[in-house]
PDB file of N, CA and C in Angstrom:
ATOM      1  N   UNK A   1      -6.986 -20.139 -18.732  1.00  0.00           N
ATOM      2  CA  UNK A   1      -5.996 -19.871 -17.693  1.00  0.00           C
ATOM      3  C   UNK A   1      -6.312 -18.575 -16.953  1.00  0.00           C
ATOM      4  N   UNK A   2      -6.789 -17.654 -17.687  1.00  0.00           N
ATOM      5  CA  UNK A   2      -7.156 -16.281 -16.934  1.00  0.00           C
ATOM      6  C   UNK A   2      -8.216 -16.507 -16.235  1.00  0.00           C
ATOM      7  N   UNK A   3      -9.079 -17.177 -16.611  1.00  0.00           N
ATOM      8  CA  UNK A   3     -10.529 -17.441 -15.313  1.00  0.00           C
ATOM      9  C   UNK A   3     -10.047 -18.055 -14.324  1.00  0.00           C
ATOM     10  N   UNK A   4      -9.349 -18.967 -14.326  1.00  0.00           N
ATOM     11  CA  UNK A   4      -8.694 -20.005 -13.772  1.00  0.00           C
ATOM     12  C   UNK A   4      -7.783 -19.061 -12.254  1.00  0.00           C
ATOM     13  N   UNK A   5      -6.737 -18.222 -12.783  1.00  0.00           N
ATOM     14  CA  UNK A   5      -6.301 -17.071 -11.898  1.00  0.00           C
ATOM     15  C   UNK A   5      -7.121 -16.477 -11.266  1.00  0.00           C
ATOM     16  N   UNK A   6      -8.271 -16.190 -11.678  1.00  0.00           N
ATOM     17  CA  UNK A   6      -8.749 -14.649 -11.018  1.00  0.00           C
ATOM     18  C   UNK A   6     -10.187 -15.280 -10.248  1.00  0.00           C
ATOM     19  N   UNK A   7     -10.799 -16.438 -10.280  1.00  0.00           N
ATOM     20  CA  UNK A   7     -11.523 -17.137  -9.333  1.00  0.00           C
ATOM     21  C   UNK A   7     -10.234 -17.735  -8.337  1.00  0.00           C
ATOM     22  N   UNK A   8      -9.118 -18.097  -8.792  1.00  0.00           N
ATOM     23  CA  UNK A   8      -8.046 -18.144  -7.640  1.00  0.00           C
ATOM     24  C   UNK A   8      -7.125 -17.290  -6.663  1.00  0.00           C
ATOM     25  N   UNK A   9      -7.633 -16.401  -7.090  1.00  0.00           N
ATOM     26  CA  UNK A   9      -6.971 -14.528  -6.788  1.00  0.00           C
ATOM     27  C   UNK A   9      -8.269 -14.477  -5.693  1.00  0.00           C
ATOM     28  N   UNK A  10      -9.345 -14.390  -6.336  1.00  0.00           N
ATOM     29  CA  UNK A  10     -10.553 -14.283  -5.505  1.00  0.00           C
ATOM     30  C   UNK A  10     -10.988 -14.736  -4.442  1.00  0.00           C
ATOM     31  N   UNK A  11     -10.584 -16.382  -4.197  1.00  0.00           N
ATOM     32  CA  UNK A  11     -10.677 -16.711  -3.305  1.00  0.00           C
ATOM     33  C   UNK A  11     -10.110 -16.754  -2.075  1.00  0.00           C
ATOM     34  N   UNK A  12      -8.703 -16.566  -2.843  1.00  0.00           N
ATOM     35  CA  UNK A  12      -7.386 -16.332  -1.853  1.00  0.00           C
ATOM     36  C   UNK A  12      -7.796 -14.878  -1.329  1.00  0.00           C
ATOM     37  N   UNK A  13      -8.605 -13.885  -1.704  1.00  0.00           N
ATOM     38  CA  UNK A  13      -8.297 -12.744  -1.014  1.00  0.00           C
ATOM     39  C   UNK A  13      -9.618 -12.722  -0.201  1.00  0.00           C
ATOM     40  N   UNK A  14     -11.056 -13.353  -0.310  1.00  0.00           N
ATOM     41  CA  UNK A  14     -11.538 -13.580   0.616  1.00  0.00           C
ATOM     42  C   UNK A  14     -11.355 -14.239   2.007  1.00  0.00           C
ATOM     43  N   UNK A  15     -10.656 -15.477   1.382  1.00  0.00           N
ATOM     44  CA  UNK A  15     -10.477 -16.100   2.974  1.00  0.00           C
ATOM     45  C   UNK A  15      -9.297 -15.378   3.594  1.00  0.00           C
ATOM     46  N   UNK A  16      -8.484 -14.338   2.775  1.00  0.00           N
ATOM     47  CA  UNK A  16      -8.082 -13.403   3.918  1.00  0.00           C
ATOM     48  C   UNK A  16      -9.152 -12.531   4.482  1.00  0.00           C
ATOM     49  N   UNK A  17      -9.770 -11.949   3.439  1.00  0.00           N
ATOM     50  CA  UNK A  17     -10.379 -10.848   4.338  1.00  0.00           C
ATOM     51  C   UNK A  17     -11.527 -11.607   5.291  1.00  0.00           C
ATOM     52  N   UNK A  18     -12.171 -12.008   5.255  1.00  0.00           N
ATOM     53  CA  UNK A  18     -13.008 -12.873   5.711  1.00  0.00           C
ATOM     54  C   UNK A  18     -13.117 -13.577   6.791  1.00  0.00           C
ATOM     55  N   UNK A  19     -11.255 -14.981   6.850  1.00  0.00           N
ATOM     56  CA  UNK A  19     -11.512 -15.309   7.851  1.00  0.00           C
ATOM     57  C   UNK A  19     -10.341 -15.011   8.476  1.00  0.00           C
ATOM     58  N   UNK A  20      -8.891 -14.459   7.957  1.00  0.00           N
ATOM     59  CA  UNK A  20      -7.601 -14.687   8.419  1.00  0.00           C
ATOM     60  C   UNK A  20      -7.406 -13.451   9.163  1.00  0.00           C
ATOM     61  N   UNK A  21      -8.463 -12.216   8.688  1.00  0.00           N
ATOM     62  CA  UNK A  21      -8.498 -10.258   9.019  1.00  0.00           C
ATOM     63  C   UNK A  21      -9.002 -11.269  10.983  1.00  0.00           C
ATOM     64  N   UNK A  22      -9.458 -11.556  11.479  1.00  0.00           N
ATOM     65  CA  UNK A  22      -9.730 -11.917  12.848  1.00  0.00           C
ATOM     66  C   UNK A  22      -8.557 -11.473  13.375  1.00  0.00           C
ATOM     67  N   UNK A  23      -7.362 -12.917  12.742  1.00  0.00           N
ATOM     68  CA  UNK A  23      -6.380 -12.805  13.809  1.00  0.00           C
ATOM     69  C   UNK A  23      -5.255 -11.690  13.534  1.00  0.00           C
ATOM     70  N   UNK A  24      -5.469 -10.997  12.671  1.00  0.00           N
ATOM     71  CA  UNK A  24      -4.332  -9.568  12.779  1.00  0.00           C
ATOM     72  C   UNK A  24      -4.624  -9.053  14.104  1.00  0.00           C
ATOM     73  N   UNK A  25      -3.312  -8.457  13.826  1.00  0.00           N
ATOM     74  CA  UNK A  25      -2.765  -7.646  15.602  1.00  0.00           C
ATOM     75  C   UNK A  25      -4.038  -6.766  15.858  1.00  0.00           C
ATOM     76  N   UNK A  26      -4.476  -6.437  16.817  1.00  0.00           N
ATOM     77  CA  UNK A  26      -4.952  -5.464  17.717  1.00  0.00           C
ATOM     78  C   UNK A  26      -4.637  -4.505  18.074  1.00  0.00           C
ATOM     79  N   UNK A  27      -3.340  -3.671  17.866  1.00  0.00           N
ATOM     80  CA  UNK A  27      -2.330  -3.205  18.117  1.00  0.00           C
ATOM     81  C   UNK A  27      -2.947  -2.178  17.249  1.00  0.00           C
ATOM     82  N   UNK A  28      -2.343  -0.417  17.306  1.00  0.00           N
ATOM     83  CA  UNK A  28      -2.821   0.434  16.750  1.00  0.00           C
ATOM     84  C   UNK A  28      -2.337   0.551  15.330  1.00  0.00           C
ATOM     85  N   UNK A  29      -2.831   0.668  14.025  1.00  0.00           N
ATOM     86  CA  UNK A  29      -2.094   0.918  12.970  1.00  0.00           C
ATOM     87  C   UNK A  29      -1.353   2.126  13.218  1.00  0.00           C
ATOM     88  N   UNK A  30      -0.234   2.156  12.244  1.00  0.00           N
ATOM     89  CA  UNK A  30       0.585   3.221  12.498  1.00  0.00           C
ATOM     90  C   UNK A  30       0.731   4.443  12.618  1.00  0.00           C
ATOM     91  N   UNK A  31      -0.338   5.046  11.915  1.00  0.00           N
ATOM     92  CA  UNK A  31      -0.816   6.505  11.833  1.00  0.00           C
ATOM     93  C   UNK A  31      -1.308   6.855  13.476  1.00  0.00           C
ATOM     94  N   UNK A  32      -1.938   5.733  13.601  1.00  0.00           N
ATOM     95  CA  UNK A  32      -2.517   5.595  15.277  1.00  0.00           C
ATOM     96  C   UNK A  32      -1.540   5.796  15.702  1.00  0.00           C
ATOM     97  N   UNK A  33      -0.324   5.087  15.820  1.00  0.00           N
ATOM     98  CA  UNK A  33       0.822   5.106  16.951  1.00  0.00           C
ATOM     99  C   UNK A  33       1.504   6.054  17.259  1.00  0.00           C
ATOM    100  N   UNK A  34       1.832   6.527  15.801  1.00  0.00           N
ATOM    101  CA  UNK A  34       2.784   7.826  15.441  1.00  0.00           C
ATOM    102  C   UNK A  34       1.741   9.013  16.475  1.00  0.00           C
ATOM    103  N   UNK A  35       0.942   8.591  16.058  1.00  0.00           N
ATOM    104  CA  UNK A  35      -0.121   9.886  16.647  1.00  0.00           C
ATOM    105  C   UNK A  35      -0.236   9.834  18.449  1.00  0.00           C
ATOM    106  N   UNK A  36      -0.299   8.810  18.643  1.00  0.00           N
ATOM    107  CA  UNK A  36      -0.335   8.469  20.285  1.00  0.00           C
ATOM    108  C   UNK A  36       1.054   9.203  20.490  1.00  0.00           C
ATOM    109  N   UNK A  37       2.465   8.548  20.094  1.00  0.00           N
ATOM    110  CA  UNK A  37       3.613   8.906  20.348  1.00  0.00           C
ATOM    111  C   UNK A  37       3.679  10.150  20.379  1.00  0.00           C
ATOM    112  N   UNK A  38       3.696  10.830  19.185  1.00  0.00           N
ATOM    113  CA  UNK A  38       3.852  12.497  19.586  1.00  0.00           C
ATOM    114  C   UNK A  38       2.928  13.159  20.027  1.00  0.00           C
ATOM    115  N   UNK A  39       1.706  12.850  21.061  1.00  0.00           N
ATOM    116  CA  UNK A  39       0.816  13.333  21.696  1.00  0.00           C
ATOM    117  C   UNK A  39      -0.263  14.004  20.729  1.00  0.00           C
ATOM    118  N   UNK A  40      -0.416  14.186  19.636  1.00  0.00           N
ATOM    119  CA  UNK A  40      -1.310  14.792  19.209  1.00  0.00           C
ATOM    120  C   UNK A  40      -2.819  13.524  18.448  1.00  0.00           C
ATOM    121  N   UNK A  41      -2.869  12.587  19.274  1.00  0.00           N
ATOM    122  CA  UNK A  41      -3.973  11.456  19.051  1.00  0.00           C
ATOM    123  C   UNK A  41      -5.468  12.470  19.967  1.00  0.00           C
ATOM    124  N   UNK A  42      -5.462  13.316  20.547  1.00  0.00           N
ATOM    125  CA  UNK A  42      -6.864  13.982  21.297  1.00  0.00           C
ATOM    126  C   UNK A  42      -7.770  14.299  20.276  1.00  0.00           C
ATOM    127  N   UNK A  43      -6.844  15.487  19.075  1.00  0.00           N
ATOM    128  CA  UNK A  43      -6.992  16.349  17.893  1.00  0.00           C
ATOM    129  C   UNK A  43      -7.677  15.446  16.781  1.00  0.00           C
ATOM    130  N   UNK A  44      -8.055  13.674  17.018  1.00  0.00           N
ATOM    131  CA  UNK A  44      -8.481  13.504  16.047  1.00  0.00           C
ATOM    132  C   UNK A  44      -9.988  13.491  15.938  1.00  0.00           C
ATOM    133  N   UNK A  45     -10.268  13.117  14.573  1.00  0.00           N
ATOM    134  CA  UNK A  45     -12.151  13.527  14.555  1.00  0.00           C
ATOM    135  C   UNK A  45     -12.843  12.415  13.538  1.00  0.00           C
ATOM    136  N   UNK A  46     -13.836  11.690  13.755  1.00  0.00           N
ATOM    137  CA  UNK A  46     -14.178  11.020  13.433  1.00  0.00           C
ATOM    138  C   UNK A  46     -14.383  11.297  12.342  1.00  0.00           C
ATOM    139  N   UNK A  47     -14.606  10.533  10.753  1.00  0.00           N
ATOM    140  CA  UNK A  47     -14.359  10.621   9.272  1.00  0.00           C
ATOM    141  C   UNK A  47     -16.122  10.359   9.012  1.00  0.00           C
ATOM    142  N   UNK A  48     -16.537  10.819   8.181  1.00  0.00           N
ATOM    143  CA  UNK A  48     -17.748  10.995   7.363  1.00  0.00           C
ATOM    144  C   UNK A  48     -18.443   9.857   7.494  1.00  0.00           C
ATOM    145  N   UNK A  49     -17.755   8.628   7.225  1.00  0.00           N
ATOM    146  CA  UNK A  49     -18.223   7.500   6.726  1.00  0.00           C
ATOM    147  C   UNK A  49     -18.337   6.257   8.330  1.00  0.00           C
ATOM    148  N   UNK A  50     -18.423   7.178   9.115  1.00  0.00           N
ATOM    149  CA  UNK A  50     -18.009   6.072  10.931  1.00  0.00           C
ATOM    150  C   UNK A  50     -19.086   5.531  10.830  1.00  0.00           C
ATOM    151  N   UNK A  51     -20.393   6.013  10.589  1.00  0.00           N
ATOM    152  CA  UNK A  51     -21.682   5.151  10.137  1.00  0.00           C
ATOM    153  C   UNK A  51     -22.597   4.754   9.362  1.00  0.00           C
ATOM    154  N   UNK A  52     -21.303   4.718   8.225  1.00  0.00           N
ATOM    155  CA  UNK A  52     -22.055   3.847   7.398  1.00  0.00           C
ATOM    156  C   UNK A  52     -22.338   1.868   8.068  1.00  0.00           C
ATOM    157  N   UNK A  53     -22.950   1.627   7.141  1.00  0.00           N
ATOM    158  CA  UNK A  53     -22.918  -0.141   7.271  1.00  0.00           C
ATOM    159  C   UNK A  53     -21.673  -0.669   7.628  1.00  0.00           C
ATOM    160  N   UNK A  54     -20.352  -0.534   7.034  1.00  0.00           N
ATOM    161  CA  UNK A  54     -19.367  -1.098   7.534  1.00  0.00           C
ATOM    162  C   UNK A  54     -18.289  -0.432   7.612  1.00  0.00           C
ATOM    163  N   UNK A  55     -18.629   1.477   8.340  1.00  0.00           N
ATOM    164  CA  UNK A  55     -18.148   1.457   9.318  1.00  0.00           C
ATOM    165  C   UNK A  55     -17.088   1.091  10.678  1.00  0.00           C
ATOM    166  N   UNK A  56     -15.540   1.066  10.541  1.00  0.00           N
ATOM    167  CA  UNK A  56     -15.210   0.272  11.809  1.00  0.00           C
ATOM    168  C   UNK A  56     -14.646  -0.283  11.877  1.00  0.00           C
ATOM    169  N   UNK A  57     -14.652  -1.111  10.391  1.00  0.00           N
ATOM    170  CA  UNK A  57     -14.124  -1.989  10.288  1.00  0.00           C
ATOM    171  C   UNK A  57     -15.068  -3.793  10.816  1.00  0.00           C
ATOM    172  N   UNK A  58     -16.612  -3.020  10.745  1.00  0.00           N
ATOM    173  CA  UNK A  58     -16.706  -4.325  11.228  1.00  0.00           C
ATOM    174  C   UNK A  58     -18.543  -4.079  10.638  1.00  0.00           C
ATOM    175  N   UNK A  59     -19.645  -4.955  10.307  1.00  0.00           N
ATOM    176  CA  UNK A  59     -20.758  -4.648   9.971  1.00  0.00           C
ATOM    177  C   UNK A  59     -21.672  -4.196  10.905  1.00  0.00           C
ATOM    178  N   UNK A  60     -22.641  -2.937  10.764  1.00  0.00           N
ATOM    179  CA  UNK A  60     -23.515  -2.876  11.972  1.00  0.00           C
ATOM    180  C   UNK A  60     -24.766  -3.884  12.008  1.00  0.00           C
ATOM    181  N   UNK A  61     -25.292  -3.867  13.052  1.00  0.00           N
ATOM    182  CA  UNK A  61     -26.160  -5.002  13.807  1.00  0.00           C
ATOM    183  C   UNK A  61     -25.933  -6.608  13.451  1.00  0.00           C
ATOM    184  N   UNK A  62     -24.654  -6.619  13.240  1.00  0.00           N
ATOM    185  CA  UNK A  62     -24.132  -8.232  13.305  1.00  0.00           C
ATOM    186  C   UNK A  62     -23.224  -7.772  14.653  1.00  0.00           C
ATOM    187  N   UNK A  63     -23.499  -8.779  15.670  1.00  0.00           N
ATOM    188  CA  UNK A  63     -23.407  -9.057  16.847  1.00  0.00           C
ATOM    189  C   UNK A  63     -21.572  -9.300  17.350  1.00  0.00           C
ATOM    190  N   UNK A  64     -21.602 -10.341  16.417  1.00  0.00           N
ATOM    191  CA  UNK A  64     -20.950 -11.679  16.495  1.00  0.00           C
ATOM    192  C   UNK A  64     -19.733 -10.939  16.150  1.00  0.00           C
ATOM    193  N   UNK A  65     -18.287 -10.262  16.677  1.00  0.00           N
ATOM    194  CA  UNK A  65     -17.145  -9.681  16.333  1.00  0.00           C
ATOM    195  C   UNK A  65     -16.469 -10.246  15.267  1.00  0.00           C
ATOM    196  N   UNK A  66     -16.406 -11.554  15.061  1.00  0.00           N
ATOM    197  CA  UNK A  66     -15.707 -12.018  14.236  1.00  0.00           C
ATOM    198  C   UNK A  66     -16.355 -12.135  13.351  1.00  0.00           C
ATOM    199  N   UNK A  67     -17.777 -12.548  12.765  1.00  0.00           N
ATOM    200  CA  UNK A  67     -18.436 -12.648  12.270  1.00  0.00           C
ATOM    201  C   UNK A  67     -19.057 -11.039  11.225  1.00  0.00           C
ATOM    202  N   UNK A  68     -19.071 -10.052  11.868  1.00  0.00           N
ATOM    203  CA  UNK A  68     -19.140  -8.815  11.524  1.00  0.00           C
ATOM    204  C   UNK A  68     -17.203  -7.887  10.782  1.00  0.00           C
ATOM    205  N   UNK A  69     -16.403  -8.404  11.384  1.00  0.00           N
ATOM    206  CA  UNK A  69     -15.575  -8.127  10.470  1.00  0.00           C
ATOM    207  C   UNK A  69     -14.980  -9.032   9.498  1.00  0.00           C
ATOM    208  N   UNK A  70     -15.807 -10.056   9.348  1.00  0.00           N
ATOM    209  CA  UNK A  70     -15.328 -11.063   8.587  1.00  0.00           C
ATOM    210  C   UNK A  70     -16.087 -10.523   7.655  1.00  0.00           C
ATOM    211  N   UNK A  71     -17.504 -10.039   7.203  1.00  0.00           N
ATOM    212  CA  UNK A  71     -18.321  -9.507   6.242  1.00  0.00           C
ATOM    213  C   UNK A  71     -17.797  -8.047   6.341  1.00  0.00           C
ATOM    214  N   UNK A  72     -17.262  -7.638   6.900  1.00  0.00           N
ATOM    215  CA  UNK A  72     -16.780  -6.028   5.941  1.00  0.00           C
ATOM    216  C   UNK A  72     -15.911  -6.399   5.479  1.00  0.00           C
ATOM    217  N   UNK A  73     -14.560  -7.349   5.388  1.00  0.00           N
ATOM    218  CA  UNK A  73     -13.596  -7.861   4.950  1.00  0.00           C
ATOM    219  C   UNK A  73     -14.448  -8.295   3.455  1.00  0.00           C
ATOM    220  N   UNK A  74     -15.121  -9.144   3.218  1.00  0.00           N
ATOM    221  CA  UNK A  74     -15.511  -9.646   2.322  1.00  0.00           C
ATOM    222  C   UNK A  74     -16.325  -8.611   1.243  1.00  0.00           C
ATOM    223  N   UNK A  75     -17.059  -7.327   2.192  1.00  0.00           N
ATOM    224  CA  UNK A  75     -17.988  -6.679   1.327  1.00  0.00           C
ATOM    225  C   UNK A  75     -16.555  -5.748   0.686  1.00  0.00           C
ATOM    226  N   UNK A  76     -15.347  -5.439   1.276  1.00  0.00           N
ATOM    227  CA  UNK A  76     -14.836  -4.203   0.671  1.00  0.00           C
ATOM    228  C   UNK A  76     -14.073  -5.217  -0.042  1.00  0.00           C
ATOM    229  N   UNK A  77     -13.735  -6.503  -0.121  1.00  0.00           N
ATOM    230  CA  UNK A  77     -13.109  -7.140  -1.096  1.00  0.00           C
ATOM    231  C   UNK A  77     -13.859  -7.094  -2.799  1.00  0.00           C
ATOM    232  N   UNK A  78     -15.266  -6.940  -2.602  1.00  0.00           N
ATOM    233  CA  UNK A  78     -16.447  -6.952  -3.322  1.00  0.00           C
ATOM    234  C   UNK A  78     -16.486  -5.731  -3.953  1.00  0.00           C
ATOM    235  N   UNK A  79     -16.361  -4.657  -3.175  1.00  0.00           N
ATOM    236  CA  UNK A  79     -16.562  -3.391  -3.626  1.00  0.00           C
ATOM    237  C   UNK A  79     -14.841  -2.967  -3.920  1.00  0.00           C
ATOM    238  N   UNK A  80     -14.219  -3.598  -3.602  1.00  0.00           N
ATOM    239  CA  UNK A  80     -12.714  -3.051  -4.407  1.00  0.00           C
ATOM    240  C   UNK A  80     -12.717  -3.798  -5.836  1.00  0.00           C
ATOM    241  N   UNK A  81     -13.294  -5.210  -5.810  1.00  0.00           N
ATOM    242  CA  UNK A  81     -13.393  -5.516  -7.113  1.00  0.00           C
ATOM    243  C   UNK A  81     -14.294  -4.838  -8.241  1.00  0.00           C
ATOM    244  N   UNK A  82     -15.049  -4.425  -7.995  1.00  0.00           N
ATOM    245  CA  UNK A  82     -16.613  -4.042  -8.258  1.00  0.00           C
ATOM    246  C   UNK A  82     -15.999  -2.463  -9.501  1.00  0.00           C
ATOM    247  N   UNK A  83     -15.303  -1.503  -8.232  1.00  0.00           N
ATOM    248  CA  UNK A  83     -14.630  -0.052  -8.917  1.00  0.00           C
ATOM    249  C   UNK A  83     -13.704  -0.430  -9.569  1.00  0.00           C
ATOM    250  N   UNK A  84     -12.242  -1.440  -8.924  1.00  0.00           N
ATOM    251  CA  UNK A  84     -11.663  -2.024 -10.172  1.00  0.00           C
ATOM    252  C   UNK A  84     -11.882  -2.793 -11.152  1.00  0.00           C
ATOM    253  N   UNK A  85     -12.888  -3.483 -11.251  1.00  0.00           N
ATOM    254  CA  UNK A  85     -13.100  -4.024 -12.254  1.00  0.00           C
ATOM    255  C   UNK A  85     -13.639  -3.329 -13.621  1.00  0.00           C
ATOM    256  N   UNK A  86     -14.409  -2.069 -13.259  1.00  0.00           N
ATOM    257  CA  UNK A  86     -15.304  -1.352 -13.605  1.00  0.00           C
ATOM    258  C   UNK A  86     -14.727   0.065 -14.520  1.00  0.00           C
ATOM    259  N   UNK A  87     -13.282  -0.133 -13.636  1.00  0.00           N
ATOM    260  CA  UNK A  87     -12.122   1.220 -13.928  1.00  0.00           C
ATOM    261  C   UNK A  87     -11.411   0.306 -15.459  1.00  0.00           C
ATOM    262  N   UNK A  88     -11.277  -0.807 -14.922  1.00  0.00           N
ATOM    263  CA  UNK A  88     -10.564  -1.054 -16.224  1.00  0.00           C
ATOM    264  C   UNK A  88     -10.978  -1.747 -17.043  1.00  0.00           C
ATOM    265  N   UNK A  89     -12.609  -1.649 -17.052  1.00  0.00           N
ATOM    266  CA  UNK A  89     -13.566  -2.161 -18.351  1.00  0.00           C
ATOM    267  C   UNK A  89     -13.228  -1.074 -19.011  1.00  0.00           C
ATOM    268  N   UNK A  90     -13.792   0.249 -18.544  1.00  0.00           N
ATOM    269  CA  UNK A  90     -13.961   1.835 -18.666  1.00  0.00           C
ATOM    270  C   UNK A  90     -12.465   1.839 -19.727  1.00  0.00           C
ATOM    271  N   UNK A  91     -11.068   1.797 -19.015  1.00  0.00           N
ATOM    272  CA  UNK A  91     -10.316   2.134 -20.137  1.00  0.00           C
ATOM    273  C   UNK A  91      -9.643   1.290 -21.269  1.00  0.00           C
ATOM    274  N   UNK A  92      -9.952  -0.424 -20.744  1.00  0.00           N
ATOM    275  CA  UNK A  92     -10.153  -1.121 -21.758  1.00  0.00           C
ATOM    276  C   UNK A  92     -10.943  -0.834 -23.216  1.00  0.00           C
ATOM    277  N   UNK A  93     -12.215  -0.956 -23.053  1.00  0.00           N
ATOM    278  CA  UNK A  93     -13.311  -0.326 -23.867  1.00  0.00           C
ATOM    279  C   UNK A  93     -13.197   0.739 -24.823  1.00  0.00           C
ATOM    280  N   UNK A  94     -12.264   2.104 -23.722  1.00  0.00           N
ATOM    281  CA  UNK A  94     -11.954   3.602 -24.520  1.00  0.00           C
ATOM    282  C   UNK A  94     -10.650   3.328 -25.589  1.00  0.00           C
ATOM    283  N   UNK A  95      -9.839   2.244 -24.895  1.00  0.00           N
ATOM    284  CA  UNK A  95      -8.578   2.205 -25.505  1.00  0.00           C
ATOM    285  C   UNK A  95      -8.795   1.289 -26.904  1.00  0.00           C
ATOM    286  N   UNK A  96      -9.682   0.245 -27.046  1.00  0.00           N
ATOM    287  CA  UNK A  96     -10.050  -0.892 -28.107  1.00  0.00           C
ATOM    288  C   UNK A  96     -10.931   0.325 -29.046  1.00  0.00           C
ATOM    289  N   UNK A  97     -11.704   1.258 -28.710  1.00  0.00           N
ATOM    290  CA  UNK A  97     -12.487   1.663 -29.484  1.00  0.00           C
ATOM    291  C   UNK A  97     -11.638   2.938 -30.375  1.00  0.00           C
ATOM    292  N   UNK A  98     -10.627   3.582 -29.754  1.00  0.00           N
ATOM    293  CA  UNK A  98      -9.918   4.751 -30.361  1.00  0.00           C
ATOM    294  C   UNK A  98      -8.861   4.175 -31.066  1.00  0.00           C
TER     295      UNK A  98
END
């Protein structure tokens, strides 16, 4: 039953990130808005990570818009599983062994 969940957890959260992340709003997230609204959106500065690979919110040298944030959707679904999974081997493991 637990494999059963978590290949069903899995899939369900790819074909969000993957194919359903397209049609979210366009619209500024909120930190954006708040920031437009009280005028201080000039003051901001681009973050460490603007060029990495996925970057943006979307993959570099994939063309294709939908297609490029459909694979950062999928890679940070990958890499959120990857640290969580990894976090709670880590205190699984410490906690079975003490």
């Amino acid at each position: 039953m637990n494999k059963r969940f978590f290949f069903v957890f899995l899939l369900v959260a790819v074909v969000i990130a993957g194919f359903l992340s397209f049609y979210a709003s366009s619209s500024p997230d909120g930190l954006t808005k708040v920031a437009q609204d009280k005028k201080f959106a000039s003051q901001e500065k681009d973050h460490q990570f603007k060029d990495s690979p996925v970057g943006d919110y979307g993959v570099k040298g994939v063309d294709n818009e939908r297609l490029s944030g459909g694979l950062a959707g999928v890679i940070g679904v990958g890499l959120t599983l990857a640290v969580g999974g990894g976090l709670f081997w880590a205190v699984r493991r410490r906690s079975s062994a003490g």
